[in-house]
C-alpha atoms as a PDB file:
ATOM      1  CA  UNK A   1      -4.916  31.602 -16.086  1.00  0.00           C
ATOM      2  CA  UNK A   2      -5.500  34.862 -13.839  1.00  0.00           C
ATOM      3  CA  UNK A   3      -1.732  35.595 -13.711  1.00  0.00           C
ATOM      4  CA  UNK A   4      -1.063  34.709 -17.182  1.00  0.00           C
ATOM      5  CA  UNK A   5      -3.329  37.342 -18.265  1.00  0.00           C
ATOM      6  CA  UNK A   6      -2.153  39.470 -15.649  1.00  0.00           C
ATOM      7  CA  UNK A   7       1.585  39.239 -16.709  1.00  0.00           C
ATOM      8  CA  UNK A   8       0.550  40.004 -20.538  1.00  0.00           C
ATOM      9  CA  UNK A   9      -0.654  43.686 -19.640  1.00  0.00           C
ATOM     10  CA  UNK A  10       1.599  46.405 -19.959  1.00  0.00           C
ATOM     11  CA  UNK A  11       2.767  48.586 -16.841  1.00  0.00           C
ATOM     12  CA  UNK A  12       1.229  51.796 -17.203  1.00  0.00           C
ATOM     13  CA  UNK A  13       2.256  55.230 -16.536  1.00  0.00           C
ATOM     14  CA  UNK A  14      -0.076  57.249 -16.357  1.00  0.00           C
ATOM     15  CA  UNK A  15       0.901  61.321 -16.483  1.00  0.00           C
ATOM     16  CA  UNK A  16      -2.267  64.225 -15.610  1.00  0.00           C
ATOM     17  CA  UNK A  17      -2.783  67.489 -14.641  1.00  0.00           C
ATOM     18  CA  UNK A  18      -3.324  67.905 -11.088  1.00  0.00           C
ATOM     19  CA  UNK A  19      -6.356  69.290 -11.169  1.00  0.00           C
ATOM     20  CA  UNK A  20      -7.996  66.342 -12.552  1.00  0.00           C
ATOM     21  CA  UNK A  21      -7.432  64.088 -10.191  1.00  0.00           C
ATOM     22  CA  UNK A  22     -10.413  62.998  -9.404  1.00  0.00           C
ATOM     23  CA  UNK A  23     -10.917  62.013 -12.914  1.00  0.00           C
ATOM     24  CA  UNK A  24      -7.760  60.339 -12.887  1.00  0.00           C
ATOM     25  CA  UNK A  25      -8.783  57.877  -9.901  1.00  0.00           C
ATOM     26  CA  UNK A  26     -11.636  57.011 -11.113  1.00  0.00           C
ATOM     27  CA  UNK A  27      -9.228  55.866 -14.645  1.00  0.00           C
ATOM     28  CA  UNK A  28      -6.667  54.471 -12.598  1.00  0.00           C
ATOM     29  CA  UNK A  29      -9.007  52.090 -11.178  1.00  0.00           C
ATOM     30  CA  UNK A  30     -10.782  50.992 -14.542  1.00  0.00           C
ATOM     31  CA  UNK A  31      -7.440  50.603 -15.747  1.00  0.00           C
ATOM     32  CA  UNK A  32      -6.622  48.284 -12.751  1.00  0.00           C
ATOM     33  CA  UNK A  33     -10.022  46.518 -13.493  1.00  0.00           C
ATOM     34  CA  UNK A  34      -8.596  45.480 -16.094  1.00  0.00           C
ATOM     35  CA  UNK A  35      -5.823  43.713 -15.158  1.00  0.00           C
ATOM     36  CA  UNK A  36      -3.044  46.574 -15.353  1.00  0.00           C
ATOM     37  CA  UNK A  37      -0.471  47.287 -13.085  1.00  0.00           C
ATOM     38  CA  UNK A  38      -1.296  51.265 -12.929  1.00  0.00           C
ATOM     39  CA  UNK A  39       1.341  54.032 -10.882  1.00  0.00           C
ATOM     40  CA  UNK A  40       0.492  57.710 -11.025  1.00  0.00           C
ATOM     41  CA  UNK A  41       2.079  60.541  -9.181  1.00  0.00           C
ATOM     42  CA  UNK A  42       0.107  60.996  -5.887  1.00  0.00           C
ATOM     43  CA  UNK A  43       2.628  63.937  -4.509  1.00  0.00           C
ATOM     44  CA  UNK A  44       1.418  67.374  -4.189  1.00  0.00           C
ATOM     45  CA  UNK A  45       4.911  69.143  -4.928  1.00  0.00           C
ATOM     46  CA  UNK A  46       7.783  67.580  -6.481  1.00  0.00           C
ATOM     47  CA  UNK A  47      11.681  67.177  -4.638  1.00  0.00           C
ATOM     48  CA  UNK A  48      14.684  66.085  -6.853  1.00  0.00           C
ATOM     49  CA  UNK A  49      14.810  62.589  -5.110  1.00  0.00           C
ATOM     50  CA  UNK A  50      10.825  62.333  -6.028  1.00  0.00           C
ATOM     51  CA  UNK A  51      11.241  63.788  -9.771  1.00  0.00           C
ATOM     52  CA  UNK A  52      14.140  60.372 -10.010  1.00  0.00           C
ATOM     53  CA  UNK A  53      11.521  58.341  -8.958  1.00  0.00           C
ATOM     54  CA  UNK A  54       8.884  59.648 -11.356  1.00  0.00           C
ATOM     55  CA  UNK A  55      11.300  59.300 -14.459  1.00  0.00           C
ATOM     56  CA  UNK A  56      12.149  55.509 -12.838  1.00  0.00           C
ATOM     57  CA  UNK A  57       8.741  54.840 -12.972  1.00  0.00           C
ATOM     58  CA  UNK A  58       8.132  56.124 -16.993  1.00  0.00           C
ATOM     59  CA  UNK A  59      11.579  53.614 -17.724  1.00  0.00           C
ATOM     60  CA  UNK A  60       9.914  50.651 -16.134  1.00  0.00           C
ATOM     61  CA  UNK A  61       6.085  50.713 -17.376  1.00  0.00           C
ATOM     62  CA  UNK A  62       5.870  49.622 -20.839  1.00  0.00           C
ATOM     63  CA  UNK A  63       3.144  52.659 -22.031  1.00  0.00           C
ATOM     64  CA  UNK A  64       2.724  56.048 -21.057  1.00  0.00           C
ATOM     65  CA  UNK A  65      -1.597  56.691 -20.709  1.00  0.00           C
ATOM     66  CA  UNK A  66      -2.041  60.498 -21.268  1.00  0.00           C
ATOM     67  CA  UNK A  67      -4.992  61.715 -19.395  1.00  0.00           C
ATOM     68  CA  UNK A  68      -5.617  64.266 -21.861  1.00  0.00           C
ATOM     69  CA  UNK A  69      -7.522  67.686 -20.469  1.00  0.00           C
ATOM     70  CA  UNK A  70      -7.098  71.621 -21.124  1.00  0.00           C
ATOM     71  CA  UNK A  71      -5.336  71.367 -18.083  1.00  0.00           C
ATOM     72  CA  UNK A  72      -2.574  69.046 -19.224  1.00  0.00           C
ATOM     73  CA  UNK A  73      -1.767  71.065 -21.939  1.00  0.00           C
ATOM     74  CA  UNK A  74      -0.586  73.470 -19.451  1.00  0.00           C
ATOM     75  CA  UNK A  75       1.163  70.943 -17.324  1.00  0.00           C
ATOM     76  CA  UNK A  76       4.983  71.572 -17.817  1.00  0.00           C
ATOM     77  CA  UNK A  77       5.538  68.492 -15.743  1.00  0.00           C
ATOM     78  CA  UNK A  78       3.290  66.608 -18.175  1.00  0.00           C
ATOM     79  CA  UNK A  79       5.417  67.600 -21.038  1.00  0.00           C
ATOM     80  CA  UNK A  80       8.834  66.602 -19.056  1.00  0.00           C
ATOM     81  CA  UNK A  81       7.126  63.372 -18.466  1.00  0.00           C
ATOM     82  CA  UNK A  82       5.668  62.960 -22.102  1.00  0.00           C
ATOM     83  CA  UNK A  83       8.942  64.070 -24.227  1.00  0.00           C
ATOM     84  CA  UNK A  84      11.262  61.287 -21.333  1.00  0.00           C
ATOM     85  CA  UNK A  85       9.010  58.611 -22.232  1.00  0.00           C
ATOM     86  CA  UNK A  86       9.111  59.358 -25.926  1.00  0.00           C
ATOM     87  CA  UNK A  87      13.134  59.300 -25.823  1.00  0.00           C
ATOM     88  CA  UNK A  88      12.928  56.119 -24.463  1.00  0.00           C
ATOM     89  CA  UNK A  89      10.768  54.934 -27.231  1.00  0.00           C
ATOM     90  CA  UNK A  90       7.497  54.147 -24.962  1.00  0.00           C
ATOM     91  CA  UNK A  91       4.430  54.033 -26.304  1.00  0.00           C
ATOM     92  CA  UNK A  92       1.861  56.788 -25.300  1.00  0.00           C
ATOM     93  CA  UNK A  93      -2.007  56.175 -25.192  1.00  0.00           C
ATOM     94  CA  UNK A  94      -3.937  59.642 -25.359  1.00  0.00           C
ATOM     95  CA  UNK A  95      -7.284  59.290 -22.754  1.00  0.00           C
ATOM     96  CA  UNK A  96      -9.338  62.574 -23.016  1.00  0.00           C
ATOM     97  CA  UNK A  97     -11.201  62.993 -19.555  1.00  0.00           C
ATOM     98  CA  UNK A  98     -12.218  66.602 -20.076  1.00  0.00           C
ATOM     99  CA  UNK A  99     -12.589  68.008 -24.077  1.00  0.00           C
ATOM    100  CA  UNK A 100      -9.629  69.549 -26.078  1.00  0.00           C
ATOM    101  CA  UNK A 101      -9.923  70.859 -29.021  1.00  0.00           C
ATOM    102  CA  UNK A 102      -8.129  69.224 -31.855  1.00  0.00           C
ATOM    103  CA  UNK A 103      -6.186  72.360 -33.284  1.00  0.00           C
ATOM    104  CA  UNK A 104      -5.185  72.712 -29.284  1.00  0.00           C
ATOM    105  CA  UNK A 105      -3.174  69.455 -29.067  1.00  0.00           C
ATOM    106  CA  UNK A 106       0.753  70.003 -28.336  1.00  0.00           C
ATOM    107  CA  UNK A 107       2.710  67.696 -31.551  1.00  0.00           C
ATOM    108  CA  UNK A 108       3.233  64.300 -29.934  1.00  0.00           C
ATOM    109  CA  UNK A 109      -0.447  63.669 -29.023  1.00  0.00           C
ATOM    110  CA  UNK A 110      -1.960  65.596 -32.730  1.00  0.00           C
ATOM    111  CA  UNK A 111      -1.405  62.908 -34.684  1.00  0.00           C
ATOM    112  CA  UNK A 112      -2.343  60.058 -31.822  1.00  0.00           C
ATOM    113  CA  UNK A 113      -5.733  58.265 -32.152  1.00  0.00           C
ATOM    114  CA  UNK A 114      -7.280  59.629 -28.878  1.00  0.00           C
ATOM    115  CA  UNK A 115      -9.502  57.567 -26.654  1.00  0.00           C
ATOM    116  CA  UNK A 116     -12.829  59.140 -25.553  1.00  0.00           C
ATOM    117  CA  UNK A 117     -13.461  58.950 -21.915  1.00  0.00           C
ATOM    118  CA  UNK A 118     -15.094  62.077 -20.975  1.00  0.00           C
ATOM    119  CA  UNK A 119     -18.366  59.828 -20.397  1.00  0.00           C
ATOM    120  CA  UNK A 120     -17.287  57.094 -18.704  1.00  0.00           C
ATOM    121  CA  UNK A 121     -19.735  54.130 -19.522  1.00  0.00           C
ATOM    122  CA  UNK A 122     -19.389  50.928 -21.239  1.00  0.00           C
ATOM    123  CA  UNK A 123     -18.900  52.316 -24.297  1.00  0.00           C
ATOM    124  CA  UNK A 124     -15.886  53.969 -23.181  1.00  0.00           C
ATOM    125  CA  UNK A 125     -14.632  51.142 -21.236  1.00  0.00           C
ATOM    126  CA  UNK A 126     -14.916  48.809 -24.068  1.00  0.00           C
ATOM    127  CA  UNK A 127     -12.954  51.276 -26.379  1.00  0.00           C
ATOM    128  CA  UNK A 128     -10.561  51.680 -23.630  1.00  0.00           C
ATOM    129  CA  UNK A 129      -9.670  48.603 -23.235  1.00  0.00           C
ATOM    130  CA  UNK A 130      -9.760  47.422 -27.033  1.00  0.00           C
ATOM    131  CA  UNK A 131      -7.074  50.562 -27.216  1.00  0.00           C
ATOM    132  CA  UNK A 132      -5.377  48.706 -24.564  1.00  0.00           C
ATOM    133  CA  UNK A 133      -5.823  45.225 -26.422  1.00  0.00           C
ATOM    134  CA  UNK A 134      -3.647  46.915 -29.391  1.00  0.00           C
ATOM    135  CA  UNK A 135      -1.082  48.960 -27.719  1.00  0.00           C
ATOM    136  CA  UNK A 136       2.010  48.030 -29.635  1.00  0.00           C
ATOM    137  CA  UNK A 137       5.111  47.201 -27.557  1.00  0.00           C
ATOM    138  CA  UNK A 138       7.631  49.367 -26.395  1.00  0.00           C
ATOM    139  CA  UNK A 139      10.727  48.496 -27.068  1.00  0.00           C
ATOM    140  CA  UNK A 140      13.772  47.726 -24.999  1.00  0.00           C
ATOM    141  CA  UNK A 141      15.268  50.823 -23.738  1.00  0.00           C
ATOM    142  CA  UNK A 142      17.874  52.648 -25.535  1.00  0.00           C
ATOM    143  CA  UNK A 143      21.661  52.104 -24.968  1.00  0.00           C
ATOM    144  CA  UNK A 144      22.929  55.177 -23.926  1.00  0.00           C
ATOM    145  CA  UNK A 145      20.106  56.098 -22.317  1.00  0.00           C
ATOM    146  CA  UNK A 146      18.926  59.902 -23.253  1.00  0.00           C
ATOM    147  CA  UNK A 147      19.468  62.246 -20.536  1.00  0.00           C
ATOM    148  CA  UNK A 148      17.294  62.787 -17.623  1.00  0.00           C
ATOM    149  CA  UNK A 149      15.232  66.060 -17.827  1.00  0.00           C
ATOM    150  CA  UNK A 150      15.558  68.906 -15.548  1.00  0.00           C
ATOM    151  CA  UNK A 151      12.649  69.124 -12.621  1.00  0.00           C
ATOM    152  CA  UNK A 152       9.811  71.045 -13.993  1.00  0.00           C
ATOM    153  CA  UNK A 153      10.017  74.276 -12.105  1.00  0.00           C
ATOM    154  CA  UNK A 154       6.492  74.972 -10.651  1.00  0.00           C
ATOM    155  CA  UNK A 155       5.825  77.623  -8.016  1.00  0.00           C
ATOM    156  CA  UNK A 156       3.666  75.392  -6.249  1.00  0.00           C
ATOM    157  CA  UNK A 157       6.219  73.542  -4.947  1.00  0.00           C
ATOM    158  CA  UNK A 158       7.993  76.728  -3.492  1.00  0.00           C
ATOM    159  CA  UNK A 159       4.084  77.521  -1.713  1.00  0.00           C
ATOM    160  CA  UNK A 160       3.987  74.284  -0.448  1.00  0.00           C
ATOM    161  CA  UNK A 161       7.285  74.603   1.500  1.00  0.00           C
ATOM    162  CA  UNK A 162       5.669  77.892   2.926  1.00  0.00           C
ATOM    163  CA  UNK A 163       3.116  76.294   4.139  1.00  0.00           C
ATOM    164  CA  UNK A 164       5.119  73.469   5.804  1.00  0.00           C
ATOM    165  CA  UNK A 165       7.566  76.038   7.203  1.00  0.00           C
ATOM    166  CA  UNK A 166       8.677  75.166  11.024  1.00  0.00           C
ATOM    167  CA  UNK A 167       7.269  78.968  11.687  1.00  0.00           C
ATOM    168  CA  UNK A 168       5.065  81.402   9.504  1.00  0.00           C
ATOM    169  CA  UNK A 169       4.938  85.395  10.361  1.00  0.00           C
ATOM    170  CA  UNK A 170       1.701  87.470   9.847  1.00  0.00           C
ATOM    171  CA  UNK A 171       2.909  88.977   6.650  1.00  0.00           C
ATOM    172  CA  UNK A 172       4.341  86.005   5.270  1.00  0.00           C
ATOM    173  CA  UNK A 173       0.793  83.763   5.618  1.00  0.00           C
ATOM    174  CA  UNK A 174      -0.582  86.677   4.569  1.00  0.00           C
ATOM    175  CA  UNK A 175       1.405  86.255   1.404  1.00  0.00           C
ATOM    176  CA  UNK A 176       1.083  82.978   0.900  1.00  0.00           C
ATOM    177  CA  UNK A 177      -2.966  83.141   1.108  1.00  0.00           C
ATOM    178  CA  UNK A 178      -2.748  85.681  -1.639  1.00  0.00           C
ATOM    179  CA  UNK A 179      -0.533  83.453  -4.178  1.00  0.00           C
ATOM    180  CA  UNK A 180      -3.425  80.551  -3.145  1.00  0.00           C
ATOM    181  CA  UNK A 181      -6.052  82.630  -4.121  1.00  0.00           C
ATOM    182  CA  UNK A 182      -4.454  83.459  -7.506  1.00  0.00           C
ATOM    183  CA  UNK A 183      -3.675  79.838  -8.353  1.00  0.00           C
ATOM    184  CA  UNK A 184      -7.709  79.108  -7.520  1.00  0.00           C
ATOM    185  CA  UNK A 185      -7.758  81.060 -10.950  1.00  0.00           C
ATOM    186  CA  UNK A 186      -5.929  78.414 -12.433  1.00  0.00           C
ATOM    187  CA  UNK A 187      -7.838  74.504 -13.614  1.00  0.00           C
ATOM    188  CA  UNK A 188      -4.452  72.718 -12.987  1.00  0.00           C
ATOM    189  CA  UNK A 189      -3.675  74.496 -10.106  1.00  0.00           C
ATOM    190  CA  UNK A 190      -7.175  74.399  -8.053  1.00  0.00           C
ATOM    191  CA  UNK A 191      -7.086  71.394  -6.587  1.00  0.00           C
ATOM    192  CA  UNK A 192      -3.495  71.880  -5.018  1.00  0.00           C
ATOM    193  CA  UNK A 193      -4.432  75.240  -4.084  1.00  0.00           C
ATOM    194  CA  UNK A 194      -7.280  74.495  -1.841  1.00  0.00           C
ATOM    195  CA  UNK A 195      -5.080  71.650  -0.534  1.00  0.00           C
ATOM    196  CA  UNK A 196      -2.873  74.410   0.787  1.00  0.00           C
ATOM    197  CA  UNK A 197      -5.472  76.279   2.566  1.00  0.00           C
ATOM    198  CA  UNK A 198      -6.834  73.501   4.172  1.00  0.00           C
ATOM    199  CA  UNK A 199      -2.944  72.846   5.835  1.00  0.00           C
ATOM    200  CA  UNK A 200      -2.311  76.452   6.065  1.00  0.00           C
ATOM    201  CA  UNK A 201      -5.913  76.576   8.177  1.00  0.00           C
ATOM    202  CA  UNK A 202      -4.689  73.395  10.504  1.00  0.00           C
ATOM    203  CA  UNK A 203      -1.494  75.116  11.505  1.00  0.00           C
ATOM    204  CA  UNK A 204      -1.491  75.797  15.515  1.00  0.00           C
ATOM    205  CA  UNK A 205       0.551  79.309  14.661  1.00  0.00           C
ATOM    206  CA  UNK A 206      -2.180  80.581  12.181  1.00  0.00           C
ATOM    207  CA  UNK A 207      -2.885  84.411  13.474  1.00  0.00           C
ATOM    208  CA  UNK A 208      -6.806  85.253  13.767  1.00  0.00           C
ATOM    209  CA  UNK A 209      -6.829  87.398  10.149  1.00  0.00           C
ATOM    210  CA  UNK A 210      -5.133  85.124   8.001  1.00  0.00           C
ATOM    211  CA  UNK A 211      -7.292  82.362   9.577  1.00  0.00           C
ATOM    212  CA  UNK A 212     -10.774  84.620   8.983  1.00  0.00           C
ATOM    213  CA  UNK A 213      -9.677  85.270   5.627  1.00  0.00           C
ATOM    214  CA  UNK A 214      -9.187  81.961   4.383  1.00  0.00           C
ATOM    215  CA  UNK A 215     -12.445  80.637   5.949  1.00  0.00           C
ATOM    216  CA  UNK A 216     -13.439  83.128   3.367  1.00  0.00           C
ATOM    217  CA  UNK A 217     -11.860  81.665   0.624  1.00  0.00           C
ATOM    218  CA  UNK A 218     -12.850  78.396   1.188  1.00  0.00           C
ATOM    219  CA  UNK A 219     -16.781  79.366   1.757  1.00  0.00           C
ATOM    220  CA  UNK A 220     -16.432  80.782  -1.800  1.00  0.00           C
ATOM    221  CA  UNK A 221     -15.462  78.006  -2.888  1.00  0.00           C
ATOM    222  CA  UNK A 222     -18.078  75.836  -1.779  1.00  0.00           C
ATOM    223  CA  UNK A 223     -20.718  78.556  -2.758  1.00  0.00           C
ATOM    224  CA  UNK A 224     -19.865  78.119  -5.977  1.00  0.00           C
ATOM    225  CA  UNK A 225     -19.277  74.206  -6.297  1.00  0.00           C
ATOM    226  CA  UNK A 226     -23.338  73.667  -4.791  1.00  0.00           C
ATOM    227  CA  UNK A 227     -25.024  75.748  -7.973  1.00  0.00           C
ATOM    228  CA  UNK A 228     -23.334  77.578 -10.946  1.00  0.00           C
ATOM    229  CA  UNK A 229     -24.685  80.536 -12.736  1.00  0.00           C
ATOM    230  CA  UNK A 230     -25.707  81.008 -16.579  1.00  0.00           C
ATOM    231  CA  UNK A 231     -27.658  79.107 -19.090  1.00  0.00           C
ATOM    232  CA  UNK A 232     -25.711  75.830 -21.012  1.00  0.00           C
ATOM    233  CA  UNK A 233     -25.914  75.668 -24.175  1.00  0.00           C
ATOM    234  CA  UNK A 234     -24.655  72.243 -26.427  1.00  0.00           C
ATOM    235  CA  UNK A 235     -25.032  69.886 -23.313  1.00  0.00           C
ATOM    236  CA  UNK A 236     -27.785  71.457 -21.249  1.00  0.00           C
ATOM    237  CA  UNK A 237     -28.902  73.606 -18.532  1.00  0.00           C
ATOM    238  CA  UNK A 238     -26.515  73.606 -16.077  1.00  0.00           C
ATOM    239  CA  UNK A 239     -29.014  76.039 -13.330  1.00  0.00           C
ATOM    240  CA  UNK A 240     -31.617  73.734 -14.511  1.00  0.00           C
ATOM    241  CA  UNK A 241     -29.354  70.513 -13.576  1.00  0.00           C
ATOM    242  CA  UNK A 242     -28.273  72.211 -10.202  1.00  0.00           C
ATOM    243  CA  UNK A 243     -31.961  73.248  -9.529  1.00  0.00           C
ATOM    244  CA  UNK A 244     -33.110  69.493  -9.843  1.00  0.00           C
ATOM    245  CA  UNK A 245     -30.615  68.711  -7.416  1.00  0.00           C
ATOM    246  CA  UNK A 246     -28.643  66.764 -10.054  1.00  0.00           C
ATOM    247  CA  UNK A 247     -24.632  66.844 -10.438  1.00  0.00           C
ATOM    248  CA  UNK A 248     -23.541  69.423 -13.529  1.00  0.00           C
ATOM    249  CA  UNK A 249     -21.859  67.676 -15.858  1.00  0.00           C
ATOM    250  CA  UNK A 250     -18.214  69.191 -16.799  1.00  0.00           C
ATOM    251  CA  UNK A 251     -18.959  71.103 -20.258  1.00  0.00           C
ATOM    252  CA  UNK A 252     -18.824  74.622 -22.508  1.00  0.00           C
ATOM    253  CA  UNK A 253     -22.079  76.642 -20.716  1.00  0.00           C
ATOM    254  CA  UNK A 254     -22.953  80.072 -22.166  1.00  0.00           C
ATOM    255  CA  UNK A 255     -20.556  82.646 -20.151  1.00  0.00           C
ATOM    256  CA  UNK A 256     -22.547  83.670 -17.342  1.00  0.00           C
ATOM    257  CA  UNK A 257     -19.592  86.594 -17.208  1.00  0.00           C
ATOM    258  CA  UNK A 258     -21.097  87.504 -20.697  1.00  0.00           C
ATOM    259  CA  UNK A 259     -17.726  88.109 -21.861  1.00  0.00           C
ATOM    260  CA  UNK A 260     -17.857  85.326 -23.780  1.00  0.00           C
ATOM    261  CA  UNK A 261     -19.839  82.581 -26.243  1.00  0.00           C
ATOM    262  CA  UNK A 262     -19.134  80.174 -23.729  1.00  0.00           C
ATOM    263  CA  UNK A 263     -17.079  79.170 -20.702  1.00  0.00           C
ATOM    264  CA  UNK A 264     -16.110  75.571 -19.275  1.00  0.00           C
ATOM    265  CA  UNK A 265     -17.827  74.684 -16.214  1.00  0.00           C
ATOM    266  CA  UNK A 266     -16.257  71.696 -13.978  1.00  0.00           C
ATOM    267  CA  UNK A 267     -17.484  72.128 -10.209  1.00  0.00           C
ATOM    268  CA  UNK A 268     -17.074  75.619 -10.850  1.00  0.00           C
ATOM    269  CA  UNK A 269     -16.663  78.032 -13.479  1.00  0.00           C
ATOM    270  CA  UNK A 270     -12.946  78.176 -14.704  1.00  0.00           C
ATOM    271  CA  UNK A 271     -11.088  80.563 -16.582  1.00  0.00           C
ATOM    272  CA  UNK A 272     -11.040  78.918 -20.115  1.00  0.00           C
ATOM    273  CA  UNK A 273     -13.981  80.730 -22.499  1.00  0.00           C
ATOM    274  CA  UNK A 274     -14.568  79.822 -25.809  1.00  0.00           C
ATOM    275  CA  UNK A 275     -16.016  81.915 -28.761  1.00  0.00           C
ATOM    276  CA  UNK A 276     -16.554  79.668 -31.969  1.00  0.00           C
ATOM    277  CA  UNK A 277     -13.946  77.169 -32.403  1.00  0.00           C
ATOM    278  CA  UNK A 278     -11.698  79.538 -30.603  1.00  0.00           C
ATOM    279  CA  UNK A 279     -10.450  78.296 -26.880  1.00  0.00           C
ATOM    280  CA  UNK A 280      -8.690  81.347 -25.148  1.00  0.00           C
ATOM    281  CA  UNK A 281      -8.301  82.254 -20.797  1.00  0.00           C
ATOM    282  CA  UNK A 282     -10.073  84.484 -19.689  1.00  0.00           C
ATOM    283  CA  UNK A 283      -9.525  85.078 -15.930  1.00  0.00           C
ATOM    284  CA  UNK A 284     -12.900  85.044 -13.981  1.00  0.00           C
ATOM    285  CA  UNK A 285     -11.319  87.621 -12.068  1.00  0.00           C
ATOM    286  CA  UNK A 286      -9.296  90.792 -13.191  1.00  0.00           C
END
């Protein structure tokens, strides 16, 4: 019985922004609790040969889950990864783990119904998997198959090369810390970003000011994951929830920056602001 139902659950491909990946464990295994056979793109930066295997993957699972965030609309990978699948006639399941706004949503997930899984709870679970339950199938693949799209060009990929460089000068790790610090700025590129300090800070050839300066960095960092600043408003008080020792939910707080209605908070403060039903980015730092 357990590998009947196993076998009658789609493969799923799941595509994100790589700044939610946290989020996106945390789907990947409720998915898996479920019986599905889940693969998701664990690489940091993406090679030709590893960009094949990523479009093998989309041709062999029989749905595409979307892990829907304001960072995924920014993804260009995403997009690739979305508009191959959709060629190949797959069928894509839209999972919001962070909010979007509707009028926001690129044209092939507007018109979607869109699975709620910013709360995870059993709610969500049970909608997720009766979304699941209904998925229609994909059908066979297409005979020509389309053509392959290009790799998404990402600059992280070029940093993380620096980083892994046999030999670094003083000016060029100075560099590189610079471009790290920018893409900090950045939801979808955070997570990657901090990834490359962290190697950049374990290399034997690091010189003493590059090495102070991203100690730096990463102290910031930290500062501002233990307690944000400003007043929520719509889900709560997010000093209040930090002062009570409780974890801040990921929501719109007022803009402690007052430059802004209000600003989306997820560990830290991020760049995207919102004034009314207007989303725009707004660069914590100028």
């Amino acid at each position: 019985m357990t590998g009947d139902t196993a076998r009658s659950n789609p493969r799923l491909f799941v595509t994100y922004a790589r700044g939610d990946r946290d989020l996106v464990d945390r789907l990947a295994a409720g998915l898996q609790r479920l019986g599905h056979e889940v693969w998701l793109d664990k690489r940091l930066s993406v090679g030709q040969e590893w960009w094949a295997e990523i479009l093998n993957q989309i041709r062999l699972s029989e749905a595409i889950v979307v892990a829907l965030s304001p960072g995924l609309l920014e993804s260009p990978a995403s997009a690739a990864e979305r508009g191959y699948a959709v060629q190949l006639g797959k069928v894509l399941l839209p999972v919001c783990l962070r909010p979007v706004r509707n009028e926001l949503l690129p044209p092939d997930l507007a018109p979607l119904q869109i699975v709620d899984y910013c709360t995870p709870g059993p709610e969500a679970a049970f909608e997720l998997a009766d979304a699941l339950a209904h998925l229609p199938a994909s059908p066979a693949l297409p005979d020509p198959q389309p053509k392959p799209p290009a790799i998404p060009v990402s600059y992280m990929s070029g940093l993380s090369a620096q980083v892994h460089a046999p030999s670094l000068t003083l000016d060029q790790q100075l560099a590189v810390i610079a471009k790290l610090e920018a893409a900090l700025k950045k939801p979808t590129e955070r997570d990657a970003a901090l990834e490359l300090l962290q190697s950049l800070q374990s290399r034997e050839d690091l010189y003493h000011t590059p090495g102070a300066q991203i100690e730096t960095v990463l102290a910031e960092q930290n500062a501002q994951q233990e307690k944000p600043r400003g007043r929520g408003q719509e889900s709560g008080n997010a000093d209040a929830a930090a002062d009570n020792g409780n974890a801040v939910p990921a929501n719109w707080y007022a803009d402690p920056y007052h430059r802004h209605q209000l600003r989306w908070f997820d560990r830290v403060w991020t760049d995207w602001a919102c004034d009314g039903s207007r989303v725009v980015k707004d660069p914590i730092r100028r």
